[in-house]
Protein backbone atom coordinates (compact mmCIF):
# COMPACT_ATOMS: atom_id res chain seq x y z
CA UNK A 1 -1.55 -36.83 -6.61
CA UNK A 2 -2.15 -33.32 -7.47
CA UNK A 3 -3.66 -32.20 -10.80
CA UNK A 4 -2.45 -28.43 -10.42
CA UNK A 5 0.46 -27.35 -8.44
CA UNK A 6 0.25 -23.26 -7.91
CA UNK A 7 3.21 -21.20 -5.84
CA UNK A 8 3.55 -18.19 -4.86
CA UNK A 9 7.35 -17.54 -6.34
CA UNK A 10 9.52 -19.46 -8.77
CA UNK A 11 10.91 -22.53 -7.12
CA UNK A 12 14.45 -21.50 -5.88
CA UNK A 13 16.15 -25.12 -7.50
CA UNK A 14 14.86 -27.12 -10.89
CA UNK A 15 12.13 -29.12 -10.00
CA UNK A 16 11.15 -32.78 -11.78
CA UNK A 17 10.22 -32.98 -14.97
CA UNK A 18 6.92 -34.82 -13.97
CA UNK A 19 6.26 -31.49 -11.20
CA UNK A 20 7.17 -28.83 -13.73
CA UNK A 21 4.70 -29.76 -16.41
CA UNK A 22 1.63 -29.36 -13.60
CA UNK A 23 3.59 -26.10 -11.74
CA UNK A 24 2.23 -22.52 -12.10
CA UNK A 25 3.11 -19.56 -10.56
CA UNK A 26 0.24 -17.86 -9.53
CA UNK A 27 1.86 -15.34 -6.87
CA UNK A 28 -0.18 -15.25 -3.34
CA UNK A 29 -3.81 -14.69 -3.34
CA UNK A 30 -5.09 -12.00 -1.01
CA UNK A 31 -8.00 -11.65 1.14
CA UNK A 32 -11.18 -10.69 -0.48
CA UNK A 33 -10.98 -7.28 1.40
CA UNK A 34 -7.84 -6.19 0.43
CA UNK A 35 -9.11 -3.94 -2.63
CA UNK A 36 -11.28 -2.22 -0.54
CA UNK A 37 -8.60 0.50 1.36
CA UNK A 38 -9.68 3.61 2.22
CA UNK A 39 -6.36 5.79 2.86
CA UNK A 40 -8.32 9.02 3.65
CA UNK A 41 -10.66 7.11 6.51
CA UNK A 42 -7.84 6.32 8.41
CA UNK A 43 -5.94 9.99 7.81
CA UNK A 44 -8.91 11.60 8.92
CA UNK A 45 -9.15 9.11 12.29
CA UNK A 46 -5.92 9.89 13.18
CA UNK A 47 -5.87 13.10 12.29
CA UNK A 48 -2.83 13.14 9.81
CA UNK A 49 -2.43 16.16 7.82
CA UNK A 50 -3.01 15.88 4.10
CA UNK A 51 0.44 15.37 2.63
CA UNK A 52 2.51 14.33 5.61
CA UNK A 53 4.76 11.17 4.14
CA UNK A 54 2.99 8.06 6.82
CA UNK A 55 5.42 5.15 8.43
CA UNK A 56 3.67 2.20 9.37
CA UNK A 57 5.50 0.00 11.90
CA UNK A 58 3.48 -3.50 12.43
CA UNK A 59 5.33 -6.90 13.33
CA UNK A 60 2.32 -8.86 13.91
CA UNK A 61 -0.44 -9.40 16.91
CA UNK A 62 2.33 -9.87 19.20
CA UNK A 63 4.59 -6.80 18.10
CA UNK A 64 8.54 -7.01 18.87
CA UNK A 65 9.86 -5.46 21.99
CA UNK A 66 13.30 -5.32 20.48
CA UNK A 67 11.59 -3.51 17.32
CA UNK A 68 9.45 -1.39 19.70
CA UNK A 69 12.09 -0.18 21.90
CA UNK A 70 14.58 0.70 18.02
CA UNK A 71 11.55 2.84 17.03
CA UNK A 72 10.79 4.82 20.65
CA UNK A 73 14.74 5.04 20.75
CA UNK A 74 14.50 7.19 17.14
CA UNK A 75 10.81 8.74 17.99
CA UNK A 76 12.72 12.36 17.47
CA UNK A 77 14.22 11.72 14.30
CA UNK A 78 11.93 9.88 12.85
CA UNK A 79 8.74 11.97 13.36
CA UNK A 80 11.10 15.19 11.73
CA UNK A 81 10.07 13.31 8.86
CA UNK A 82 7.32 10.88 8.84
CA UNK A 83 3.37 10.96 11.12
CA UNK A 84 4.49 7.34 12.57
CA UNK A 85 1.56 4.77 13.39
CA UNK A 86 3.28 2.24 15.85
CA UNK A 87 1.09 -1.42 16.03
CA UNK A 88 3.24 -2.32 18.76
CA UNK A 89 1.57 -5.59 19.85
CA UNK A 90 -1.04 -6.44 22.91
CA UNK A 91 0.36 -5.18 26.29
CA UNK A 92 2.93 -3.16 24.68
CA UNK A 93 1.60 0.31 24.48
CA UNK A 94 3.82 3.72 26.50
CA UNK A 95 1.93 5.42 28.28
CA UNK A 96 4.51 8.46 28.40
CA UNK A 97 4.00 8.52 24.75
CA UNK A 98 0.40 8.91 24.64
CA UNK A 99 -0.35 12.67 22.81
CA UNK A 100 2.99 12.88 21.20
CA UNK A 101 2.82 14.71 18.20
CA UNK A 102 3.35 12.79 15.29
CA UNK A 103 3.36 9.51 17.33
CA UNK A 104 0.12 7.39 17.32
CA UNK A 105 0.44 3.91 18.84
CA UNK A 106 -2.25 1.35 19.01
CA UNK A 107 -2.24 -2.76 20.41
CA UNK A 108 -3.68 -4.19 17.11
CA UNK A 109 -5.13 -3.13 13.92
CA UNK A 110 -8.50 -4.93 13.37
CA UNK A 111 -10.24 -3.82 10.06
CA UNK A 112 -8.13 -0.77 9.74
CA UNK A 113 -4.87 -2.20 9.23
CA UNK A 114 -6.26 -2.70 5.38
CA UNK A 115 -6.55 1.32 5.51
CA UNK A 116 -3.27 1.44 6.98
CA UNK A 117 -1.43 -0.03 4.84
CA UNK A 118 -3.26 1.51 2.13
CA UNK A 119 -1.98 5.01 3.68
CA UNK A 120 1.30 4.34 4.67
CA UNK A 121 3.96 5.55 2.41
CA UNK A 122 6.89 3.42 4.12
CA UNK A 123 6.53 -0.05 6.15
CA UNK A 124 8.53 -1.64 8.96
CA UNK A 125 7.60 -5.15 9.24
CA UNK A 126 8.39 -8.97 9.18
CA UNK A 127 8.90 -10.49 6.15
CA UNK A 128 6.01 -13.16 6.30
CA UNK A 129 4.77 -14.62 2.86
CA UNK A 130 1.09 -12.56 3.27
CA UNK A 131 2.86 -9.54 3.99
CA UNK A 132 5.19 -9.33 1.62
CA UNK A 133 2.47 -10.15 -0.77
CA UNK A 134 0.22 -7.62 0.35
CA UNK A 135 3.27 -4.82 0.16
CA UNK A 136 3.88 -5.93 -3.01
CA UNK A 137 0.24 -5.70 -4.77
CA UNK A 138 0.12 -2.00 -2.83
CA UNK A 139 3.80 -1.09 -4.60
CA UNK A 140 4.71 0.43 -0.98
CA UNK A 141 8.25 0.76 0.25
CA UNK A 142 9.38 -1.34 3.17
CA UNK A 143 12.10 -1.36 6.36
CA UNK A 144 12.24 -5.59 6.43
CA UNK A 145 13.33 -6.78 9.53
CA UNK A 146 12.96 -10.95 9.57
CA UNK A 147 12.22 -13.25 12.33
CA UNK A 148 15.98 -14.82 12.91
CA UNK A 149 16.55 -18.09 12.61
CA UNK A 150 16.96 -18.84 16.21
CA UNK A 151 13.40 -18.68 16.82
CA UNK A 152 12.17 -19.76 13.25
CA UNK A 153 12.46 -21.75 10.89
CA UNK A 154 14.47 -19.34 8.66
CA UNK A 155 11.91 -18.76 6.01
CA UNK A 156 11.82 -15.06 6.49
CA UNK A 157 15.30 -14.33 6.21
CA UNK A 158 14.58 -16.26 2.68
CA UNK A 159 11.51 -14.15 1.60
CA UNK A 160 13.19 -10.93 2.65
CA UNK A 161 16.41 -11.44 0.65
CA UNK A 162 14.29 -12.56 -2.20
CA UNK A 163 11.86 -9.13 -1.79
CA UNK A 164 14.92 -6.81 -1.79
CA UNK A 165 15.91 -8.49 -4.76
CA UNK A 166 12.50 -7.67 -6.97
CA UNK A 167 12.35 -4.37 -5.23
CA UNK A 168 15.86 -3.17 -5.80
CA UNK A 169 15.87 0.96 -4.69
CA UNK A 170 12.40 0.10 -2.57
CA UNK A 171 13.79 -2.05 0.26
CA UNK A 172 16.34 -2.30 2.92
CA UNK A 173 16.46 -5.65 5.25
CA UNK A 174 17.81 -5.52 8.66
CA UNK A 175 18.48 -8.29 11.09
CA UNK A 176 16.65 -8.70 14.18
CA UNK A 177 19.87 -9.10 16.55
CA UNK A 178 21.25 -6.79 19.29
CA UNK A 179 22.52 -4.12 16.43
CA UNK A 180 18.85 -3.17 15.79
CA UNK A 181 18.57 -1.62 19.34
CA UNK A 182 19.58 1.76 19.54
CA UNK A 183 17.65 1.78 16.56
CA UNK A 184 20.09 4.04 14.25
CA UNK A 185 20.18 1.37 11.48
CA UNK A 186 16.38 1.23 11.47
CA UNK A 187 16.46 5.46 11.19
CA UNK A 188 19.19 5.32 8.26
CA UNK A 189 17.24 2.91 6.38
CA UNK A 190 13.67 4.74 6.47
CA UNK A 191 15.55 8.11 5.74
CA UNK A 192 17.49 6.31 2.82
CA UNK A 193 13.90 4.88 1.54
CA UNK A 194 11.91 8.40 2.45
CA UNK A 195 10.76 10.51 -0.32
CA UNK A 196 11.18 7.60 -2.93
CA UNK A 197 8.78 7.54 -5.66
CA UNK A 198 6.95 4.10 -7.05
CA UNK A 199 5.55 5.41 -9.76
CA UNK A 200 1.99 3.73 -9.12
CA UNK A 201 -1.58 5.10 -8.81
CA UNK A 202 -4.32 3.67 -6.99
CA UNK A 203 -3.67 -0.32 -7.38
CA UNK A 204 -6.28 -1.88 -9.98
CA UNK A 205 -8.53 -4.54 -7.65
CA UNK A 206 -8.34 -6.51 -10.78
CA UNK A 207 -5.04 -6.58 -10.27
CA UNK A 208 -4.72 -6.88 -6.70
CA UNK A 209 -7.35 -10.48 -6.74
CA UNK A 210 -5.42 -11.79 -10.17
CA UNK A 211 -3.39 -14.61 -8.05
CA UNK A 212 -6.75 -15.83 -6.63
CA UNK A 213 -8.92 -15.42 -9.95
CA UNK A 214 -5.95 -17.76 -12.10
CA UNK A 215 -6.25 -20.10 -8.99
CA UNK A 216 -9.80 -19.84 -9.21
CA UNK A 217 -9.95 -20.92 -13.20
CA UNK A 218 -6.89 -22.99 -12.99
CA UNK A 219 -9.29 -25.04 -10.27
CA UNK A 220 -12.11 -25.03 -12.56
CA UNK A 221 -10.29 -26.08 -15.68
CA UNK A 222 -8.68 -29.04 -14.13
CA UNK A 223 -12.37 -30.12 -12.34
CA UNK A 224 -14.13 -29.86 -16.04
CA UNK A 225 -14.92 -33.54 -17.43
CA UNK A 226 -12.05 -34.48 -20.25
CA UNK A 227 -13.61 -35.37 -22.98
CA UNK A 228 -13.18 -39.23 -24.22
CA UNK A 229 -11.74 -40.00 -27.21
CA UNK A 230 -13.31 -41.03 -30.19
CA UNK A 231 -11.80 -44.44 -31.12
């Protein structure tokens, strides 16, 4: 029934003839807020030094105790190298942890996870559609670690493979099983992705709202009245 079809990413297999002709790709539109990041807000919150390379570790309101405990396993390594920001999930904070240098760990991320991801110069997260678009429009490097297919319905592990693919040199994905513990794959990959340079300035809002602006005028164009033809 539909007079405009728009996805996110290429279909993965041919689709009709009659689909194809009303298909776009639009990518994911973002929320209207998303342009607005203010890195330096956030630096100066925390109180990052100017210059220190940021990991951002976020796996959703919940968190992941599995993904938790990888990243408080590695805590020693990993801040030799990065000023960490843990969103670890509601009920999930350490309080042994609390005024660790180069550790800051928070519950959830209201209005300043924008800002955080805006600041971050590496990402450990799930590989949801909305985050994966949202890494993408910000160019930002990223430790993928999937939901599993025993407690989903496998579309991450799809998105993910298809990420690393479009971001060759800019992503590692890791499975969520009992390897991930001790948390040494998790370390290797964030060294192996440290440092690495993406080549982009400040991201264009233009750019950032273009999925939702075609959307917007591929909406309007089909609602416009056709006009009849003259016999």
């Amino acid at each position: 029934m539909a007079a405009r079809v728009c996805l996110s990413e290429p279909s993965r297999s041919k689709p009709p003839r009659w689909l194809a002709r009303k298909t776009i790709v639009t990518v994911l539109p973002l929320r209207h807020d998303f342009a607005d990041g203010n890195p330096d807000r956030l630096r100066q919150q925390l109180g990052i030094e100017p210059g220190a390379e940021v990991l951002l570790i976020f796996c959703g309101s919940s968190g992941s105790d599995r993904i938790n405990h990888a990243v408080r396993s590695q805590l020693d390594q990993l801040r030799t190298r990065f000023a960490v920001i843990h969103v670890c999930g509601k009920g999930k904070l350490d309080p042994a942890l609390h005024g660790l240098p180069g550790y800051r760990q928070a519950e959830y991320l209201h209005t300043d996870i924008t800002d955080a991801l805006w600041l971050a110069d590496l990402v450990i997260g799930r590989a949801g559609a909305t985050t994966l678009a949202e890494l993408e429009a910000l160019g930002k490097r990223a430790v993928l670690i999937p939901l599993p297919a025993s407690v989903s319905r496998g579309d991450q592990l799809v998105n993910a493979e298809a990420y690393a693919r479009r971001q060759k040199g800019q992503c590692r994905v890791i499975q969520d099983d009992e390897a991930l513990t001790g948390g040494a794959s998790l370390t290797s990959a964030c060294l192996h992705l440290a440092g690495a340079h993406t080549g982009l300035s400040r991201p264009d809002p233009a750019v950032i709202h273009q999925a939702a602006s075609r959307i917007a005028d591929e909406t309007l164009s089909v609602a416009r009245p056709r006009r009849r033809r003259r016999r």
